[in-house]
Protein backbone atom coordinates (compact mmCIF):
# COMPACT_ATOMS: atom_id res chain seq x y z
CA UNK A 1 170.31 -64.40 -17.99
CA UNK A 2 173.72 -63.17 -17.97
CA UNK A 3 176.27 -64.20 -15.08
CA UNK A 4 179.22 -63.06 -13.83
CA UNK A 5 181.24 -65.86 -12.19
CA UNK A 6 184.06 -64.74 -9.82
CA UNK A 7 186.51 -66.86 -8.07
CA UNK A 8 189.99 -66.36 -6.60
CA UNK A 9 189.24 -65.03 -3.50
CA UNK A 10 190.49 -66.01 -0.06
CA UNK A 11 192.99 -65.62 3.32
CA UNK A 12 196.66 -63.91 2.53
CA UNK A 13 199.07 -62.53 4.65
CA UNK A 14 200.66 -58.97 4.05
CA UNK A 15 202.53 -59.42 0.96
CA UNK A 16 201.18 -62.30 -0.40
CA UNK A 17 199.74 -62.37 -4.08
CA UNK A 18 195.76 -63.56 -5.31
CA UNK A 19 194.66 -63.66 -8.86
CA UNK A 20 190.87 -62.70 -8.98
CA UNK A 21 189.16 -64.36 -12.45
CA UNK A 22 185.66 -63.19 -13.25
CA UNK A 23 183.62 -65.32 -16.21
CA UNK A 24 180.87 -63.75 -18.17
CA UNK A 25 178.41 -66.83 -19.48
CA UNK A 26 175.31 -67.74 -20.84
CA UNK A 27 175.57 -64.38 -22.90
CA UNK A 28 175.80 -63.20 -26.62
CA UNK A 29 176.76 -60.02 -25.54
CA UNK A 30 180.07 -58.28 -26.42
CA UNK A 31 181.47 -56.19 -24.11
CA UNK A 32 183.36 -52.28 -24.11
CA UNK A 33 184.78 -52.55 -20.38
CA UNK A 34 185.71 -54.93 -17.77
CA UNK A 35 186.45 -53.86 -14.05
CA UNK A 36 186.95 -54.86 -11.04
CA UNK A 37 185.27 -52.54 -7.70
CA UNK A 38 185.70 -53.74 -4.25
CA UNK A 39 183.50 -52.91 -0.87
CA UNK A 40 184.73 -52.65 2.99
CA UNK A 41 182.79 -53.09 5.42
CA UNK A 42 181.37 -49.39 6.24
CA UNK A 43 182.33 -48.44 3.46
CA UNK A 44 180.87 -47.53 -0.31
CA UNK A 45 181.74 -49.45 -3.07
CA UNK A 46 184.89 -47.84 -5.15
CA UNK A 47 186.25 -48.63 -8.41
CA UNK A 48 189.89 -50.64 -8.03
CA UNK A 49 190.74 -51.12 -12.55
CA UNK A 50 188.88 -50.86 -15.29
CA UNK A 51 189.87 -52.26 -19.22
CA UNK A 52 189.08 -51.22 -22.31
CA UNK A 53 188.04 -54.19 -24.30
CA UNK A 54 189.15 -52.62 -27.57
CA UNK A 55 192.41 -51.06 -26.60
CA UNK A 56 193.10 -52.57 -23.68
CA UNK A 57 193.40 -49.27 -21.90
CA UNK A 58 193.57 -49.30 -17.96
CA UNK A 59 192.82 -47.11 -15.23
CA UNK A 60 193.41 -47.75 -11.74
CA UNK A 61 192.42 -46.19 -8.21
CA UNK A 62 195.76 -44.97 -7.00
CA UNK A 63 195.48 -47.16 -3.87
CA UNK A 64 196.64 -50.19 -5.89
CA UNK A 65 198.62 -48.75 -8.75
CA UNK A 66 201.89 -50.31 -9.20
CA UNK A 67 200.67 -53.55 -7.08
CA UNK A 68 197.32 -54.78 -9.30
CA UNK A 69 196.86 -55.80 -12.88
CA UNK A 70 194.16 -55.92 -14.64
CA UNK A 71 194.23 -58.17 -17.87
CA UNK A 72 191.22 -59.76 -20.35
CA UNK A 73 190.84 -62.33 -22.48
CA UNK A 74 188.08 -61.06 -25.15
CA UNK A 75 187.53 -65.01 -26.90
CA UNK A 76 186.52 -66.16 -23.43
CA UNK A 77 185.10 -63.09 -22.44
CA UNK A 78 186.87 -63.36 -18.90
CA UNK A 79 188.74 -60.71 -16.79
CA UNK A 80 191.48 -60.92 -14.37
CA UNK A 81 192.89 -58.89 -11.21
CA UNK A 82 196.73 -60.11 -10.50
CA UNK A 83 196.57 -58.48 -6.86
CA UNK A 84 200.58 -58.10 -5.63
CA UNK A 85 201.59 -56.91 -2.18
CA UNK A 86 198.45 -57.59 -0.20
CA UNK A 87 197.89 -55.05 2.25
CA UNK A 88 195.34 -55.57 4.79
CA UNK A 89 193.62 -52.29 3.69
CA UNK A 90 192.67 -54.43 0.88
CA UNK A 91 190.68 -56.24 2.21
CA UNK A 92 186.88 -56.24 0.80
CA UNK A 93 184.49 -58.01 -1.06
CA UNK A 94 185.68 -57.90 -4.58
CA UNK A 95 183.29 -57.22 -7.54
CA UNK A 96 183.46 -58.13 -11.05
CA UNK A 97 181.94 -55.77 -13.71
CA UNK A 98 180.92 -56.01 -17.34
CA UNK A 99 178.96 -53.35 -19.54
CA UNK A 100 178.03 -54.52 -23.17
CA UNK A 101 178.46 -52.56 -25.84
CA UNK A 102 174.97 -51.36 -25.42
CA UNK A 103 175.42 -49.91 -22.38
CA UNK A 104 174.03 -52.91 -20.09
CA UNK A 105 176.10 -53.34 -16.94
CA UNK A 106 176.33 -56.49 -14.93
CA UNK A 107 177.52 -57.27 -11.71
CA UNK A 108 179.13 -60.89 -10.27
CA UNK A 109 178.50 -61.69 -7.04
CA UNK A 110 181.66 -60.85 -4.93
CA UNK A 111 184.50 -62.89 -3.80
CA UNK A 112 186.31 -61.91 -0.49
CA UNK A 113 189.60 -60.85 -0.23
CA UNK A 114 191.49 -61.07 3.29
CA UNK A 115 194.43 -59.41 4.11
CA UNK A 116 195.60 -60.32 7.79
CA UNK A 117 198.73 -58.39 9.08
């Protein structure tokens, strides 16, 4: 059974920084993306970065580009968000997400992010 371990999460104020880390383990899977998707409350869950294992190419929503990073480390099959510049629109449960390279996806099971003005 494959799982997604995220931690990270927690209580900033406006401006402040988090680093989100998501794990993949118990898995002999290789992976072709890594992303991170977040969910309001009332709200559907959205896409915030995706990577490209192989290339390392990004995308971002355009709500966070220029403040998040995403980055990977492949040997340890583990992805990161560096979240900069907290807003409290930001705030959400934070998702980590994995799809092998044949085409399984897998989900962690949220961390919150806070954002208090």
């Amino acid at each position: 059974q494959v799982q997604l371990v995220e931690s990270g999460g927690g209580l900033v104020q406006a401006g402040e920084s988090l680093r989100l880390s998501c794990a993949a383990s118990r898995t002999p899977f290789l992976f072709s993306t890594m992303g991170w998707y977040r969910q309001a409350p009332g709200k559907q869950r959205e896409l915030v970065a995706i990577i490209v294992v192989d290339d390392g190419n990004t995308n971002y929503a355009d709500s966070v580009k220029g403040r998040f990073t995403i980055s990977k480390d492949n040997a340890k099959k583990m992805v990161y968000l560096q979240m900069n510049s907290l807003k409290p629109e930001d705030t959400a449960v934070y998702y980590c997400n994995m799809i092998s390279v044949v085409r399984m996806s897998f989900w962690g099971q949220g961390t919150q992010v806070t954002v208090s003005s």
